[in-house]
N, C-alpha and C. Protein backbone atom coordinates (compact mmCIF):
# COMPACT_ATOMS: atom_id res chain seq x y z
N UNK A 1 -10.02 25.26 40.90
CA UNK A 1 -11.40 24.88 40.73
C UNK A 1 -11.93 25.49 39.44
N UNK A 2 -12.62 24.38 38.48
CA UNK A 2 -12.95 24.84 37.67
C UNK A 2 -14.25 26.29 37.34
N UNK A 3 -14.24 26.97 36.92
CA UNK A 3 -15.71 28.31 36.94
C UNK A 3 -16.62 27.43 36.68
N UNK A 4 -17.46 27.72 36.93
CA UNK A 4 -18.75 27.35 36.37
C UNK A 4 -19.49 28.01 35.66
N UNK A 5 -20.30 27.90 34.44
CA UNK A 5 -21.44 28.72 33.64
C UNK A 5 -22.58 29.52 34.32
N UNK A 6 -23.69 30.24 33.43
CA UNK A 6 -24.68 30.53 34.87
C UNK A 6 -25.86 28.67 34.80
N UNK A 7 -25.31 27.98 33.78
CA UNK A 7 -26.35 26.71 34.65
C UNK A 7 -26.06 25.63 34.64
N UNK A 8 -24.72 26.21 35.31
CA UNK A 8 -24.35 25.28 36.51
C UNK A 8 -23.16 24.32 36.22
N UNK A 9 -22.76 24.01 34.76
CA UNK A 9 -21.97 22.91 34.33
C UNK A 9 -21.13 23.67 34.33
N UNK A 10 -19.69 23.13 34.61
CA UNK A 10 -18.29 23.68 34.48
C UNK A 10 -18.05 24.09 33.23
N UNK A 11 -16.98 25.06 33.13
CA UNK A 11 -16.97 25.19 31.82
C UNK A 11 -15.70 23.94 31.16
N UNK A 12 -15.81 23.34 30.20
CA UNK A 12 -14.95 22.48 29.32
C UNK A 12 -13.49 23.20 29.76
N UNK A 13 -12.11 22.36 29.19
CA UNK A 13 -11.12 22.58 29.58
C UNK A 13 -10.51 23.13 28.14
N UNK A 14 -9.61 24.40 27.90
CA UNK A 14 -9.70 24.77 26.93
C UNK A 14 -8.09 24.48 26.94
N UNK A 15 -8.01 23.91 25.26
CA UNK A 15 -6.39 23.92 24.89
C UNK A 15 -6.25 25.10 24.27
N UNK A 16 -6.70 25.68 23.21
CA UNK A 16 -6.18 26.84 23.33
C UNK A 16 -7.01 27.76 22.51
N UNK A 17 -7.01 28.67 22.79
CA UNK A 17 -7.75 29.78 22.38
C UNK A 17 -6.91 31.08 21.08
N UNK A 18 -7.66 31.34 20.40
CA UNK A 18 -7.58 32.18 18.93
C UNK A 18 -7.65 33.31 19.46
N UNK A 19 -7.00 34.38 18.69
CA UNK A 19 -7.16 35.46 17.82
C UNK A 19 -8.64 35.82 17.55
N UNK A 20 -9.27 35.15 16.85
CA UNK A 20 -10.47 35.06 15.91
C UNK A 20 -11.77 34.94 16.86
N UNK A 21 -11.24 34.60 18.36
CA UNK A 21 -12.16 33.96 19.03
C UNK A 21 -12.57 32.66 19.40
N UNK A 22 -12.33 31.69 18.89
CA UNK A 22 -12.42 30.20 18.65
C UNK A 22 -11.69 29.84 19.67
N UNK A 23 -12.01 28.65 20.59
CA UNK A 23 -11.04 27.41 21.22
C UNK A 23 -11.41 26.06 20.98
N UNK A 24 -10.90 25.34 21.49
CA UNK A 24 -11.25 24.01 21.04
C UNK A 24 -11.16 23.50 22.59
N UNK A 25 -11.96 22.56 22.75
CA UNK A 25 -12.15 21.68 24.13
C UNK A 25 -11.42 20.59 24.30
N UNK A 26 -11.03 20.15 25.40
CA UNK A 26 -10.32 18.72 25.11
C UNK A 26 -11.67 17.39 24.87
N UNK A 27 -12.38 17.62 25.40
CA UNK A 27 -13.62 16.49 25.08
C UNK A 27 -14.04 16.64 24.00
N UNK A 28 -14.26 17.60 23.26
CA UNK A 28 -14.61 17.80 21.75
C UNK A 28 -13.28 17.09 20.81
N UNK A 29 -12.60 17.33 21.19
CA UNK A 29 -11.40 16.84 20.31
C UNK A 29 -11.45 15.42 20.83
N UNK A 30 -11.24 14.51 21.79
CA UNK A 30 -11.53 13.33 22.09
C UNK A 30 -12.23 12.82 20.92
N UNK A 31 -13.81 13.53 21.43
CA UNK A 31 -15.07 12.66 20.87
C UNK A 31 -14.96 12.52 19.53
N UNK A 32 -14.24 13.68 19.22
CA UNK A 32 -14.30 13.72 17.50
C UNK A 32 -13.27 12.32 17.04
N UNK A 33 -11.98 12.42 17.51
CA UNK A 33 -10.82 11.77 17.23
C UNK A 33 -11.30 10.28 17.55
N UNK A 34 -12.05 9.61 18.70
CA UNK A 34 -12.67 8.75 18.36
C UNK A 34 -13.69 7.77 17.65
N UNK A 35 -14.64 9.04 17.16
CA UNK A 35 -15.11 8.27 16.06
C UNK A 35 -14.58 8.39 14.89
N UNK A 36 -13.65 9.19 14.33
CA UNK A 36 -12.63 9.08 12.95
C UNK A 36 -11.76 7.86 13.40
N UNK A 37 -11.53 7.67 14.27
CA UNK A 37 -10.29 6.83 14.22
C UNK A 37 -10.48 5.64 15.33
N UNK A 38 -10.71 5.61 16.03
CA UNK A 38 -10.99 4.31 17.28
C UNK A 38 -12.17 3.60 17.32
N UNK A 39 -13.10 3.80 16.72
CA UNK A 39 -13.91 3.32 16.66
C UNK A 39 -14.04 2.53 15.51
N UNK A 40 -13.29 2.37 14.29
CA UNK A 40 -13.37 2.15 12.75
C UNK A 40 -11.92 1.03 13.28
N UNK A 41 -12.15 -0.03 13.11
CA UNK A 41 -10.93 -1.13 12.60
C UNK A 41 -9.63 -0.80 11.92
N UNK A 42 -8.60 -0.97 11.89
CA UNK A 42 -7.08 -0.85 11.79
C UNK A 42 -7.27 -1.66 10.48
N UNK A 43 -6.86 -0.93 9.35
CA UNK A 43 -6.52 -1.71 7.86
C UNK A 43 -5.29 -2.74 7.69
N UNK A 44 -5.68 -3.59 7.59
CA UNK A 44 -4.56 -4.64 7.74
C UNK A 44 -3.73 -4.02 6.53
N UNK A 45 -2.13 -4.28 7.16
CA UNK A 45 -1.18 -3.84 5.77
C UNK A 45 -1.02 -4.87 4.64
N UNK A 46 -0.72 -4.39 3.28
CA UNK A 46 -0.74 -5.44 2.74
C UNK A 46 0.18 -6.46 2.56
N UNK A 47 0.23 -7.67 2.26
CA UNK A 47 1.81 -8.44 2.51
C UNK A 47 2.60 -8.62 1.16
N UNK A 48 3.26 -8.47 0.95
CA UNK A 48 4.04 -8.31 -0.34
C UNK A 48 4.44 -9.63 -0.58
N UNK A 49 3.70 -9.93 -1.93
CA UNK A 49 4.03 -11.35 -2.89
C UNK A 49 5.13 -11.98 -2.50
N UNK A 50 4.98 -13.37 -2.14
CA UNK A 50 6.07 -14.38 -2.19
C UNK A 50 7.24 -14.44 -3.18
N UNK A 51 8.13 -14.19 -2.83
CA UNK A 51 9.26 -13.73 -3.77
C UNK A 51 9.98 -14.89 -4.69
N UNK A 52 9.79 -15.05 -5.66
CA UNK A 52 10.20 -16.34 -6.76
C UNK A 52 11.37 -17.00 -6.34
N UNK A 53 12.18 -15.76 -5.58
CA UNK A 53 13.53 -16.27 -5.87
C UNK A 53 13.44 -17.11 -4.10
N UNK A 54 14.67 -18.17 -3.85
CA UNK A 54 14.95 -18.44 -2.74
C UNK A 54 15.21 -17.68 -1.43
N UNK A 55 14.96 -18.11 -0.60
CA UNK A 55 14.96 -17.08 1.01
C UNK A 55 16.74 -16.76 0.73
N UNK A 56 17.23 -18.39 0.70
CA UNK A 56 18.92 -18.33 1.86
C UNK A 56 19.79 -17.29 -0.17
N UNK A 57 19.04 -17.43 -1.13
CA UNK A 57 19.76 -16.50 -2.33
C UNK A 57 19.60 -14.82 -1.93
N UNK A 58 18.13 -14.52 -1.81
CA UNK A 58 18.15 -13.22 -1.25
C UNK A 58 19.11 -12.66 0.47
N UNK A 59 18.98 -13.68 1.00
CA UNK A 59 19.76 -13.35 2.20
C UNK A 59 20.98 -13.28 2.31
N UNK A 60 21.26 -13.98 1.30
CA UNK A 60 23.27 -14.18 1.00
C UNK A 60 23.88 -12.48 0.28
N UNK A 61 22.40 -12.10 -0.63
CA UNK A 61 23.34 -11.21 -1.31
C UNK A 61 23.11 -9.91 -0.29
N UNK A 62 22.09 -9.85 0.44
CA UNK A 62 21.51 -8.97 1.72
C UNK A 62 22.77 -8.47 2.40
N UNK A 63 22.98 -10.26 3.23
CA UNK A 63 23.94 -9.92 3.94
C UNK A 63 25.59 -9.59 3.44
N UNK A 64 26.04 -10.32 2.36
CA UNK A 64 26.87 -9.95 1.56
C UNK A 64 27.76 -8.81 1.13
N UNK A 65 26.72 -8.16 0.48
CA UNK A 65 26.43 -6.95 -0.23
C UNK A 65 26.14 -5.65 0.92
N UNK A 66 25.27 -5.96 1.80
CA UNK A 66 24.92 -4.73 2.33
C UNK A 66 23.94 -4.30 1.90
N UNK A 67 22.92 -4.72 1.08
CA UNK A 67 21.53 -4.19 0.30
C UNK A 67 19.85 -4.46 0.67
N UNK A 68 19.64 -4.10 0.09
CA UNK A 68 17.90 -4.30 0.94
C UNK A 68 17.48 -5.25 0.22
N UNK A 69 16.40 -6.34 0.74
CA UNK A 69 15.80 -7.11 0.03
C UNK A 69 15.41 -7.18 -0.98
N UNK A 70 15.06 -5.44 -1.47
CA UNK A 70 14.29 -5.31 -3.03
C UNK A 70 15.40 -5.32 -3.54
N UNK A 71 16.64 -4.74 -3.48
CA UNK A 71 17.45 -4.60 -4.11
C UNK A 71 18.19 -6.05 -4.68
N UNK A 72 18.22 -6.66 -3.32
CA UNK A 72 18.58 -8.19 -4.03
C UNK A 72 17.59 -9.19 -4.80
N UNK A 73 16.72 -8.74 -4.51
CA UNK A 73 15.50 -9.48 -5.55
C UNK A 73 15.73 -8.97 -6.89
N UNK A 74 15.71 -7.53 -7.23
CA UNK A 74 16.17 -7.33 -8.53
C UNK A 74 17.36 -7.56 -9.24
N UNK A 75 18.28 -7.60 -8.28
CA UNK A 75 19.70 -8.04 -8.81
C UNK A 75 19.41 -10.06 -9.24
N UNK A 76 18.58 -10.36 -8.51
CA UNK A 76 18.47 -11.97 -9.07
C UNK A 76 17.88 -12.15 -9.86
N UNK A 77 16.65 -10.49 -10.19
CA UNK A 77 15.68 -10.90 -11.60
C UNK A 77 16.57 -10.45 -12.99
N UNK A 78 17.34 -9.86 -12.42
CA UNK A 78 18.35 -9.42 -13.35
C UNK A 78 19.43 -10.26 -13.91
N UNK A 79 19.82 -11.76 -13.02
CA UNK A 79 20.77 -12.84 -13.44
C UNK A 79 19.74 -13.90 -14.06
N UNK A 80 18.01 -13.86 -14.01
CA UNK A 80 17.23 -14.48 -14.10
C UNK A 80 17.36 -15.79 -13.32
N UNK A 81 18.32 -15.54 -11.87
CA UNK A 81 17.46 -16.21 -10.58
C UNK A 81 18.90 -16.92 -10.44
N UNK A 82 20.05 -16.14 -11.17
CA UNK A 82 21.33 -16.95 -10.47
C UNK A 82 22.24 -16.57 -9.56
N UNK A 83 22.21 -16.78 -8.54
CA UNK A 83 23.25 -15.88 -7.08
C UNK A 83 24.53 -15.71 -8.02
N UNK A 84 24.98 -16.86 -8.40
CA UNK A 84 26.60 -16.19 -8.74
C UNK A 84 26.93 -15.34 -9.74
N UNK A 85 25.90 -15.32 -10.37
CA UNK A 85 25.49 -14.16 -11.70
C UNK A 85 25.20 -12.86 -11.04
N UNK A 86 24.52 -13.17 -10.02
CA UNK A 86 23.83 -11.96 -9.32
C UNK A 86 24.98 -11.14 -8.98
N UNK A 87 25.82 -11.86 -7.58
CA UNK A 87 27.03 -11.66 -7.48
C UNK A 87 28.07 -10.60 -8.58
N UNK A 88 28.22 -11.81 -9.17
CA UNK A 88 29.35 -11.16 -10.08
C UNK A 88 29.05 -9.62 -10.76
N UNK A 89 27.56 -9.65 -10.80
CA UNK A 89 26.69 -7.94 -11.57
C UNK A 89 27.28 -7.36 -10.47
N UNK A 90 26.76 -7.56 -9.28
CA UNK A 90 27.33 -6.41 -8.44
C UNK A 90 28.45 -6.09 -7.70
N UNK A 91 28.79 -7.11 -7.76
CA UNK A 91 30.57 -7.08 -7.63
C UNK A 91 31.17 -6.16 -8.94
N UNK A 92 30.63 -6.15 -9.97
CA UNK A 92 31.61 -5.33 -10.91
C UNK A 92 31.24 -4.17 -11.41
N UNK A 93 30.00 -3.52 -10.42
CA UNK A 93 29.76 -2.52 -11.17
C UNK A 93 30.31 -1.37 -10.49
């Protein structure tokens, strides 16, 4: 059972208590954490530019290769947009 104060309200539930004296409440931390953060809208992420080059060119050298999408996007800006050019760069390096 929680103590009670002398008027009358329970006392708050404490996570943890200082050295210094200080605790923090769990409802204080709630209230706070909800208006920083739950109450304010979720920032949409941003979507990263449509990529010049073809889906099934980046996916060939992806799956291919073993590389990440950026990586095959630059390897095609690097053949200036030719898979078998692309290819052949990283096949020989």
């Amino acid at each position: 059972m929680a103590s009670l104060r002398s008027n009358g309200r329970p006392e708050p539930e404490v996570i943890a208590n200082f050295l210094d004296g200080h605790s923090y409440s769990k409802g204080k931390l709630e209230e706070v954490f909800r208006t920083l953060r739950l109450d304010k809208p979720y920032p949409k992420p941003a979507r990263a530019p449509p990529s010049p080059y073809k889906a099934e060119d980046i996916d060939l050298l992806v799956q291919e290769l073993e590389i990440t999408r950026a990586q095959a996007e630059k390897a095609l800006a690097e053949a200036d947009g030719s898979v078998v050019e692309a290819l052949r760069r990283m096949v020989t390096l």
